[in-house]
PDB file of N, CA and C in Angstrom:
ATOM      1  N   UNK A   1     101.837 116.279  86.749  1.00  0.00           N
ATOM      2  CA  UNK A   1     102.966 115.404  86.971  1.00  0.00           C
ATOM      3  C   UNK A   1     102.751 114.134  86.133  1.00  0.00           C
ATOM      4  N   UNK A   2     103.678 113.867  85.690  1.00  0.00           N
ATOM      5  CA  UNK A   2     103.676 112.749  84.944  1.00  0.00           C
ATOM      6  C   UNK A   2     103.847 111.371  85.429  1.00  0.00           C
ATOM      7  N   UNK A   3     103.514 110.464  84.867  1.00  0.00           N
ATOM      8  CA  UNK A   3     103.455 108.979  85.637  1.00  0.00           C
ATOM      9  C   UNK A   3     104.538 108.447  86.164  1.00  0.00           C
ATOM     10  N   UNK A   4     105.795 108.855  85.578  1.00  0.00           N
ATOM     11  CA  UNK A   4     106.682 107.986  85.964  1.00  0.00           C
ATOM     12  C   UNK A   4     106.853 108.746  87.192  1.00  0.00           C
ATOM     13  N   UNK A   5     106.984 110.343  87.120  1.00  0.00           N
ATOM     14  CA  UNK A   5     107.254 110.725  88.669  1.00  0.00           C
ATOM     15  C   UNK A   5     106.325 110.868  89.797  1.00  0.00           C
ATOM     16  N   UNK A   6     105.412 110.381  89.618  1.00  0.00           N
ATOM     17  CA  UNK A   6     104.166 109.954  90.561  1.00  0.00           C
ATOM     18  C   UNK A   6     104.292 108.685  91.002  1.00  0.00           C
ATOM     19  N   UNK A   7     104.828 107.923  90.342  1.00  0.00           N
ATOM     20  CA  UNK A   7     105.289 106.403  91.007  1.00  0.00           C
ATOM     21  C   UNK A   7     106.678 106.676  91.525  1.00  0.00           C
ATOM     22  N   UNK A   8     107.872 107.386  91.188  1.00  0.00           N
ATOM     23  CA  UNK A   8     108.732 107.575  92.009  1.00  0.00           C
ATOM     24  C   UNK A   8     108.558 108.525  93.583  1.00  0.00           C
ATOM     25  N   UNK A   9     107.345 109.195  92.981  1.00  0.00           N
ATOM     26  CA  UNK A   9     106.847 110.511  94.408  1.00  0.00           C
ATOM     27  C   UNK A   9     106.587 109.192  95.420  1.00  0.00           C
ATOM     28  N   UNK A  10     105.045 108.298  95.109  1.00  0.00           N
ATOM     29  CA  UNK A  10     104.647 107.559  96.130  1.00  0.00           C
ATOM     30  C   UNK A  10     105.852 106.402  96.266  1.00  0.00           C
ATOM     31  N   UNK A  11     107.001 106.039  95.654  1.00  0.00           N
ATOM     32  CA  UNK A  11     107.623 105.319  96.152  1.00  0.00           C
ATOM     33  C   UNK A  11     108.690 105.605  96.986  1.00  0.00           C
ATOM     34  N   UNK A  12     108.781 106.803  97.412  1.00  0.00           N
ATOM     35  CA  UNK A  12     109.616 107.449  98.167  1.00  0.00           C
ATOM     36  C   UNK A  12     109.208 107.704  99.191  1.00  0.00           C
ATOM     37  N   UNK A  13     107.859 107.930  99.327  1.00  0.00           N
ATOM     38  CA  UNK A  13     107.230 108.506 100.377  1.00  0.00           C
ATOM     39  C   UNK A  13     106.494 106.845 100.747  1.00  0.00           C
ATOM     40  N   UNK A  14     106.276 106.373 100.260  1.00  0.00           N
ATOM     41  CA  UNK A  14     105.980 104.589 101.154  1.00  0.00           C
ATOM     42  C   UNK A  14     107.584 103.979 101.607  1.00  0.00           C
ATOM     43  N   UNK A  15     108.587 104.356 100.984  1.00  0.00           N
ATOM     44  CA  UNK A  15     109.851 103.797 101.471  1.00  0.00           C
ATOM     45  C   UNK A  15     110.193 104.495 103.086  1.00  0.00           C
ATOM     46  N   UNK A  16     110.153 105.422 102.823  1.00  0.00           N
ATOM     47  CA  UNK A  16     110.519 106.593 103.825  1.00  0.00           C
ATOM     48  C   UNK A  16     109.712 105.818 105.104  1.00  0.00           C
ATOM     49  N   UNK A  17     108.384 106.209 104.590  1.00  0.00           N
ATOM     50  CA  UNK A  17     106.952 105.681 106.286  1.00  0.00           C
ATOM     51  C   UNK A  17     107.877 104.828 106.767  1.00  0.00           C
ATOM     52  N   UNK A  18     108.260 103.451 106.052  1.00  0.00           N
ATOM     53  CA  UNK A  18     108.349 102.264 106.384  1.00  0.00           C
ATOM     54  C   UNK A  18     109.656 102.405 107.021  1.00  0.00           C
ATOM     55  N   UNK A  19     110.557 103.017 107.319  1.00  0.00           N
ATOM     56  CA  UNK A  19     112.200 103.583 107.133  1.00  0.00           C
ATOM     57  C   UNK A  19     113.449 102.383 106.493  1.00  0.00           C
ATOM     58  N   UNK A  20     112.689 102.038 105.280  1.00  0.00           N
ATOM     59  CA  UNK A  20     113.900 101.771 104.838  1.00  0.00           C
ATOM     60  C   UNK A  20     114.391 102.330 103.606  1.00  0.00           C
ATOM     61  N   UNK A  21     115.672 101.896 103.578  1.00  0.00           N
ATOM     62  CA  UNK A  21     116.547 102.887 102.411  1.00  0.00           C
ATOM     63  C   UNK A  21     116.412 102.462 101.179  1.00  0.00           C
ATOM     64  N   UNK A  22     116.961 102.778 100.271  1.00  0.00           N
ATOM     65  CA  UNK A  22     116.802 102.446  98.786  1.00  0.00           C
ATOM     66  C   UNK A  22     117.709 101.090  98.608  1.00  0.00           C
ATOM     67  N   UNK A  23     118.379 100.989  99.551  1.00  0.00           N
ATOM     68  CA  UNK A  23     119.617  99.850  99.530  1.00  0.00           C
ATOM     69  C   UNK A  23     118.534  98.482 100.050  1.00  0.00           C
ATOM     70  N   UNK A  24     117.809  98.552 100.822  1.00  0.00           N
ATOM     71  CA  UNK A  24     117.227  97.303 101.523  1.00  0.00           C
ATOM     72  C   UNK A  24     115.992  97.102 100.964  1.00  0.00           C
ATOM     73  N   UNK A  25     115.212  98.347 100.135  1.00  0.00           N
ATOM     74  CA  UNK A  25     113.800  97.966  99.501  1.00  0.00           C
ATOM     75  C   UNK A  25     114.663  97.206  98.371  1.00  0.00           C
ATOM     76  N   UNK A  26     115.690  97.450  97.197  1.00  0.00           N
ATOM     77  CA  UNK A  26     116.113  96.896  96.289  1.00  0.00           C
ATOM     78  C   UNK A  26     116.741  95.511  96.530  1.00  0.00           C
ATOM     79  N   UNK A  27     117.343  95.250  97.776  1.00  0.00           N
ATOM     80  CA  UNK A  27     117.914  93.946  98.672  1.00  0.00           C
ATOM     81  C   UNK A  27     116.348  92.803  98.503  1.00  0.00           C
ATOM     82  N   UNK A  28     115.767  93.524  98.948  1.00  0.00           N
ATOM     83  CA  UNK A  28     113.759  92.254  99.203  1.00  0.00           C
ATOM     84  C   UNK A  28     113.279  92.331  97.930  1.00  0.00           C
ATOM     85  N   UNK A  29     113.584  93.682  96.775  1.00  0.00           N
ATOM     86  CA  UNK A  29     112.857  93.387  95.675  1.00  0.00           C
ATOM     87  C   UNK A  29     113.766  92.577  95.080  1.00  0.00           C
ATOM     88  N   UNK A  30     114.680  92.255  95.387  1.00  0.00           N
ATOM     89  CA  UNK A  30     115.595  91.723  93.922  1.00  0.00           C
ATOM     90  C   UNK A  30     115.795  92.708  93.050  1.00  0.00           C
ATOM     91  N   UNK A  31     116.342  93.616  93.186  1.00  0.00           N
ATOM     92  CA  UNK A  31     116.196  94.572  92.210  1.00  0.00           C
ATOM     93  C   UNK A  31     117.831  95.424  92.643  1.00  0.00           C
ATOM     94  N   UNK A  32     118.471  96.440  91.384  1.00  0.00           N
ATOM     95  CA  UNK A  32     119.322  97.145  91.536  1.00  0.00           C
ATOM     96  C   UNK A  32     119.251  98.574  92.588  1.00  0.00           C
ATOM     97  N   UNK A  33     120.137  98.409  93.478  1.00  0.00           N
ATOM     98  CA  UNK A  33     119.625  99.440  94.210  1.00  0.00           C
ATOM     99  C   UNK A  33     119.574 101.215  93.205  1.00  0.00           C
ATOM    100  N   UNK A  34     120.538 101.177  92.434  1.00  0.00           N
ATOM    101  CA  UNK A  34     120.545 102.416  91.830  1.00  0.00           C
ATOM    102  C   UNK A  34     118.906 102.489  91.047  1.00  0.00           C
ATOM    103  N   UNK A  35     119.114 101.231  90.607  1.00  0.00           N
ATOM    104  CA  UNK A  35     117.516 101.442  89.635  1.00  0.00           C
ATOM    105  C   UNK A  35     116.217 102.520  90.674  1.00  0.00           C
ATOM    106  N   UNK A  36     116.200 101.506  92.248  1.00  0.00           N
ATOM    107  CA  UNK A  36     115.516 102.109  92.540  1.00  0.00           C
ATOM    108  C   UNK A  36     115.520 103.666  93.326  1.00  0.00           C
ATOM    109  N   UNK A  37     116.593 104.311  92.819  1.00  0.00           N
ATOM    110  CA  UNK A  37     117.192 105.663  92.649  1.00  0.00           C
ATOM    111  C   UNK A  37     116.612 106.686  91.563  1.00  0.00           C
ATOM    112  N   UNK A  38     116.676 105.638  90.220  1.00  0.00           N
ATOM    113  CA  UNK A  38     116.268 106.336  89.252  1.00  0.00           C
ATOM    114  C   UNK A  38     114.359 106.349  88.849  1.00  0.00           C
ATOM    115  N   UNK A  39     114.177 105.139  89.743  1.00  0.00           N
ATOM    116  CA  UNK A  39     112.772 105.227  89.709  1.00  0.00           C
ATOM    117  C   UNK A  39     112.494 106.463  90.539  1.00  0.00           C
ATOM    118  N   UNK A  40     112.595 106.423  91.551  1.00  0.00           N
ATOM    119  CA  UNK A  40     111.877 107.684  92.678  1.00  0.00           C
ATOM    120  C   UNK A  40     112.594 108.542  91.683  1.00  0.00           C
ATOM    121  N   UNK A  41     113.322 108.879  91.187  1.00  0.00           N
ATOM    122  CA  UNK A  41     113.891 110.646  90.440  1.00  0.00           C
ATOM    123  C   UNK A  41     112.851 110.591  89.366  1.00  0.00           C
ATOM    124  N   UNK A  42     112.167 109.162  89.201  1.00  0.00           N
ATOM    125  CA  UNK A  42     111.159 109.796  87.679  1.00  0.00           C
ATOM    126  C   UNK A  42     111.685 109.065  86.779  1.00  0.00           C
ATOM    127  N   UNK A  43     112.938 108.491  86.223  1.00  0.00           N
ATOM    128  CA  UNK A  43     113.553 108.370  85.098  1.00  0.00           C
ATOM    129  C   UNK A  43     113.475 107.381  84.654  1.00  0.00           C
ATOM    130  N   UNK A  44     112.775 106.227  85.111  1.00  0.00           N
ATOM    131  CA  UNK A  44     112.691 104.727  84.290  1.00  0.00           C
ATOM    132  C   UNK A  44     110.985 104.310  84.223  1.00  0.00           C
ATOM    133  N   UNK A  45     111.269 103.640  83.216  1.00  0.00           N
ATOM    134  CA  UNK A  45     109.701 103.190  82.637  1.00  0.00           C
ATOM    135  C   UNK A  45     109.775 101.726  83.379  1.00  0.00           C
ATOM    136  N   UNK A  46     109.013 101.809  84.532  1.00  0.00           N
ATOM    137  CA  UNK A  46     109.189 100.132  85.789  1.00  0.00           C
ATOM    138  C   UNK A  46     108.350  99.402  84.636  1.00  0.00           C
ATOM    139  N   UNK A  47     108.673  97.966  85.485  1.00  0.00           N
ATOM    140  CA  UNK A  47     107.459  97.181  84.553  1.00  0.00           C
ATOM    141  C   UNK A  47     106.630  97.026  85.620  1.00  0.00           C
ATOM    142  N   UNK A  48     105.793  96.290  85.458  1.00  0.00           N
ATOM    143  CA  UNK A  48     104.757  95.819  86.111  1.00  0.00           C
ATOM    144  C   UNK A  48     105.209  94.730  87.272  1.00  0.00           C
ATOM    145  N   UNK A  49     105.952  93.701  86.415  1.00  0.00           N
ATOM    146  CA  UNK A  49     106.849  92.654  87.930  1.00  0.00           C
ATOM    147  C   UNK A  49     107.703  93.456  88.784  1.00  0.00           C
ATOM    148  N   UNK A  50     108.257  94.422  88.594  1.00  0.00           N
ATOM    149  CA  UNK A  50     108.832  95.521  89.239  1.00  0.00           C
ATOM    150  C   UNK A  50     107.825  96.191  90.487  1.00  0.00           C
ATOM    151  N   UNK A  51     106.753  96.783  89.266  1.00  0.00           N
ATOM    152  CA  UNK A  51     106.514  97.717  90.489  1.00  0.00           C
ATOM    153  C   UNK A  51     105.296  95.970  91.371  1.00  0.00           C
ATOM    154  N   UNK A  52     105.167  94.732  91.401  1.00  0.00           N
ATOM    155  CA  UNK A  52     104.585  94.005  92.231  1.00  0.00           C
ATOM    156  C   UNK A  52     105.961  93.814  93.080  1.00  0.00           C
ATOM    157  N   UNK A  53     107.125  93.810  92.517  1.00  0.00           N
ATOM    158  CA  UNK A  53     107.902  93.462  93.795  1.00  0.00           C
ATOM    159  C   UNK A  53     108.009  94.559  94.501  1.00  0.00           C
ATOM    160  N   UNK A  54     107.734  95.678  93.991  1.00  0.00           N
ATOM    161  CA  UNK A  54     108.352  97.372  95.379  1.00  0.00           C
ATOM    162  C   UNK A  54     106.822  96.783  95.828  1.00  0.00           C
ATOM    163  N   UNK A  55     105.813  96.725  95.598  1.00  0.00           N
ATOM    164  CA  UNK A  55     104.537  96.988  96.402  1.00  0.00           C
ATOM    165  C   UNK A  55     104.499  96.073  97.210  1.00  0.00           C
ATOM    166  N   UNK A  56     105.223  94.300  97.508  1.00  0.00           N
ATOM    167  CA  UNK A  56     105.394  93.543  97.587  1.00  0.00           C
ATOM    168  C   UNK A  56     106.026  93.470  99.276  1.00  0.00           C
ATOM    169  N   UNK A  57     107.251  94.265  98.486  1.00  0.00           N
ATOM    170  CA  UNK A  57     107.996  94.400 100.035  1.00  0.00           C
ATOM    171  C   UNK A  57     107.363  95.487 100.656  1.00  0.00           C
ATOM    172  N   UNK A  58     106.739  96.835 100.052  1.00  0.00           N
ATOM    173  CA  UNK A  58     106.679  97.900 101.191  1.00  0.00           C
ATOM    174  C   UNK A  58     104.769  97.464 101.524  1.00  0.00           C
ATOM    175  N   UNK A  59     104.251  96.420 101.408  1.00  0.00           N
ATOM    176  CA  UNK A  59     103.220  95.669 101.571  1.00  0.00           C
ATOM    177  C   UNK A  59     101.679  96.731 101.490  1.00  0.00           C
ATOM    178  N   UNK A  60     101.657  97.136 100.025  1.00  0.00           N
ATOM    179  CA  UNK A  60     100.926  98.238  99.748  1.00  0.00           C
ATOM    180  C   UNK A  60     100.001  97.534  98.436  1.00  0.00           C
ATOM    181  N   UNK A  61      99.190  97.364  98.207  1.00  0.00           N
ATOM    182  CA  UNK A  61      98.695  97.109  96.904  1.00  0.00           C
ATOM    183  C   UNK A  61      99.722  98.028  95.743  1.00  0.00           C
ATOM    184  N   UNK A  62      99.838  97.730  94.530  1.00  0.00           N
ATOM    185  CA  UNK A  62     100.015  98.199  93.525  1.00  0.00           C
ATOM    186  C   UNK A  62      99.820  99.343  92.963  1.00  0.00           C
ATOM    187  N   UNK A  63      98.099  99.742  93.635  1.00  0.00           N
ATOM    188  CA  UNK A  63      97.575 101.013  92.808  1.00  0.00           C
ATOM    189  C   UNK A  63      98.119 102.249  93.488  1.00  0.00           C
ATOM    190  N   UNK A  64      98.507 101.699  95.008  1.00  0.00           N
ATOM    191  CA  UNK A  64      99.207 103.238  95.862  1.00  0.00           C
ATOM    192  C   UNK A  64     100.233 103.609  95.005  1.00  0.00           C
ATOM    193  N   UNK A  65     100.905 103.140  93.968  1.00  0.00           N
ATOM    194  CA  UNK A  65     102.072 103.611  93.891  1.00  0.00           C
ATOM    195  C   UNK A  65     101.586 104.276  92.612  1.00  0.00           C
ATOM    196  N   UNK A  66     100.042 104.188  92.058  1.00  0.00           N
ATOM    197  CA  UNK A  66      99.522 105.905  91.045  1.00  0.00           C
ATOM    198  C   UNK A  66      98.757 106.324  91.966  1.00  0.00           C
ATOM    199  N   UNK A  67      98.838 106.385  93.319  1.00  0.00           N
ATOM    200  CA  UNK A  67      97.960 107.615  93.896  1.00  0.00           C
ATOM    201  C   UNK A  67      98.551 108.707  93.711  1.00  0.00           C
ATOM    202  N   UNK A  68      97.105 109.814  93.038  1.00  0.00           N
ATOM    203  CA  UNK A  68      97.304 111.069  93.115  1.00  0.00           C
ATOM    204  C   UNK A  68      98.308 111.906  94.274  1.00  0.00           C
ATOM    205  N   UNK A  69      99.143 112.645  93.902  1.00  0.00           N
ATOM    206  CA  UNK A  69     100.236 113.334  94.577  1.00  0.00           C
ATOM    207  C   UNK A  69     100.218 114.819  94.710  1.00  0.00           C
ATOM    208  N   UNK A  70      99.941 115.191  95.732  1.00  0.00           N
ATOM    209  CA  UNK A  70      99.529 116.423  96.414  1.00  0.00           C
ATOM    210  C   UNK A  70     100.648 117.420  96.122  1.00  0.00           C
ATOM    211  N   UNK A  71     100.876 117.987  94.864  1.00  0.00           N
ATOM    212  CA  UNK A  71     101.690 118.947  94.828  1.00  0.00           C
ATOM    213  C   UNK A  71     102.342 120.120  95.969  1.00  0.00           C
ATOM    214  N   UNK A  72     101.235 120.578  96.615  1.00  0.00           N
ATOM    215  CA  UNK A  72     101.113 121.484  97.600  1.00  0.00           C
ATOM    216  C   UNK A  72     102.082 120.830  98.891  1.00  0.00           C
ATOM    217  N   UNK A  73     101.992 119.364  99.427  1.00  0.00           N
ATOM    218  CA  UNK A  73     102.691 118.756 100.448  1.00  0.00           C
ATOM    219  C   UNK A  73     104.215 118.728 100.437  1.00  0.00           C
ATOM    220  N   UNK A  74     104.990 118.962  99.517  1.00  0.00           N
ATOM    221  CA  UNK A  74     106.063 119.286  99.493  1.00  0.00           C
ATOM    222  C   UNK A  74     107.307 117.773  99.314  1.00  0.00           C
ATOM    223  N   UNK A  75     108.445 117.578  98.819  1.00  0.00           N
ATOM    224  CA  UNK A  75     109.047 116.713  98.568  1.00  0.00           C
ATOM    225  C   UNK A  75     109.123 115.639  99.887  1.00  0.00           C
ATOM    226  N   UNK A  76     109.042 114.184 100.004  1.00  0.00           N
ATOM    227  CA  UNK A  76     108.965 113.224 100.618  1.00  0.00           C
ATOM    228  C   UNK A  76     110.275 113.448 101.058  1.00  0.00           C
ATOM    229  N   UNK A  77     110.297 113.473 102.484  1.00  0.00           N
ATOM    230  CA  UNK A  77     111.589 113.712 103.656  1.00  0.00           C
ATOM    231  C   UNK A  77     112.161 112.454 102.692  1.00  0.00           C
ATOM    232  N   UNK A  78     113.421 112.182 103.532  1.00  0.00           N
ATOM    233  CA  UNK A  78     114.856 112.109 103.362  1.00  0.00           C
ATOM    234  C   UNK A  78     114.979 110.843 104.812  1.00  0.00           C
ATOM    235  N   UNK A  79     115.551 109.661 104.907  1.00  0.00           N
ATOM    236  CA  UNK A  79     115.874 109.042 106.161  1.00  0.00           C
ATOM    237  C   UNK A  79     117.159 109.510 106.599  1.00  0.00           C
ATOM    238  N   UNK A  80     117.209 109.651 108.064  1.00  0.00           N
ATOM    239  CA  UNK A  80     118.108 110.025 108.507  1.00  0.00           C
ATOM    240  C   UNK A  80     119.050 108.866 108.019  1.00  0.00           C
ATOM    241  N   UNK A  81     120.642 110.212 107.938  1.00  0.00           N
ATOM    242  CA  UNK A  81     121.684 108.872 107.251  1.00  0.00           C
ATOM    243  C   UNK A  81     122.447 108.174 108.479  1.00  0.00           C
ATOM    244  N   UNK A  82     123.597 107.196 108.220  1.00  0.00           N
ATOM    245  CA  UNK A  82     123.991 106.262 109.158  1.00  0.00           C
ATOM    246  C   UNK A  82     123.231 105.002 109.401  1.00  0.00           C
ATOM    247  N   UNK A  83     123.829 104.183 110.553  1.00  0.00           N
ATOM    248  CA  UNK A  83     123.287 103.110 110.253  1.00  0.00           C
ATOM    249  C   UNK A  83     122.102 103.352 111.711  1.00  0.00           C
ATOM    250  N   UNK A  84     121.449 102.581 112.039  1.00  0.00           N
ATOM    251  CA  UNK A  84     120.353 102.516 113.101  1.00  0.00           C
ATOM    252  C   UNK A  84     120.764 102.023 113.877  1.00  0.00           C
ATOM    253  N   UNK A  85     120.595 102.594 115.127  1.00  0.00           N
ATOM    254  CA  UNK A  85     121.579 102.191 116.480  1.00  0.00           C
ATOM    255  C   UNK A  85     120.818 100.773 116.882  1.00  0.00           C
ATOM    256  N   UNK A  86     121.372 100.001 117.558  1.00  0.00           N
ATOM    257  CA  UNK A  86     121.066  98.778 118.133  1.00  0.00           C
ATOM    258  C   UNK A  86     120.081  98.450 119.220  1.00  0.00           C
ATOM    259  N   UNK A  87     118.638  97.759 119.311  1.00  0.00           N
ATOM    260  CA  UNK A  87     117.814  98.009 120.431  1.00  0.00           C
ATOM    261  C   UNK A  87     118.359  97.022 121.397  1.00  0.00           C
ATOM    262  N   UNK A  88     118.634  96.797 121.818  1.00  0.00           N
ATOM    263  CA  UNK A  88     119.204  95.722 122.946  1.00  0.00           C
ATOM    264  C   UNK A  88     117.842  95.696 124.228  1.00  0.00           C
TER     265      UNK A  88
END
């Protein structure tokens, strides 16, 4: 696997743990939410202030996002869609 989709693998799968969406990690990074669409698909070359702001908000050091990616474990779930019901 190649780098860029090893930083989109672990950034999908640290977004997910944390449950937020691609709309609210890109909201705290300052960042385009589509961008961070095309990052997790693999398709953009991040920079470095980039990937400190995703590591930033999902409060991970930097290097998690080239940890080795377990082919065998299968694609990083999906958040349930809708909005999150209210804890009152």
């Amino acid at each position: 696997m190649d780098v860029r989709r090893t930083i989109g693998w672990n950034l999908r799968r640290l977004r997910v743990d944390r449950g937020l969406s691609q709309e609210r990690l890109a909201l705290e990074a300052e960042i385009d939410r589509s961008y961070v669409g095309r990052v997790e698909r693999g398709r953009e070359n991040v920079t470095v202030a980039t990937l400190e702001a995703l590591a930033r908000v999902l409060s991970v050091n930097v290097s998690e996002l080239f940890a080795d990616v377990d082919s065998n474990g299968g694609r990083p779930p999906s958040l349930r869609s809708g909005r999150k019901r209210k804890v009152i």
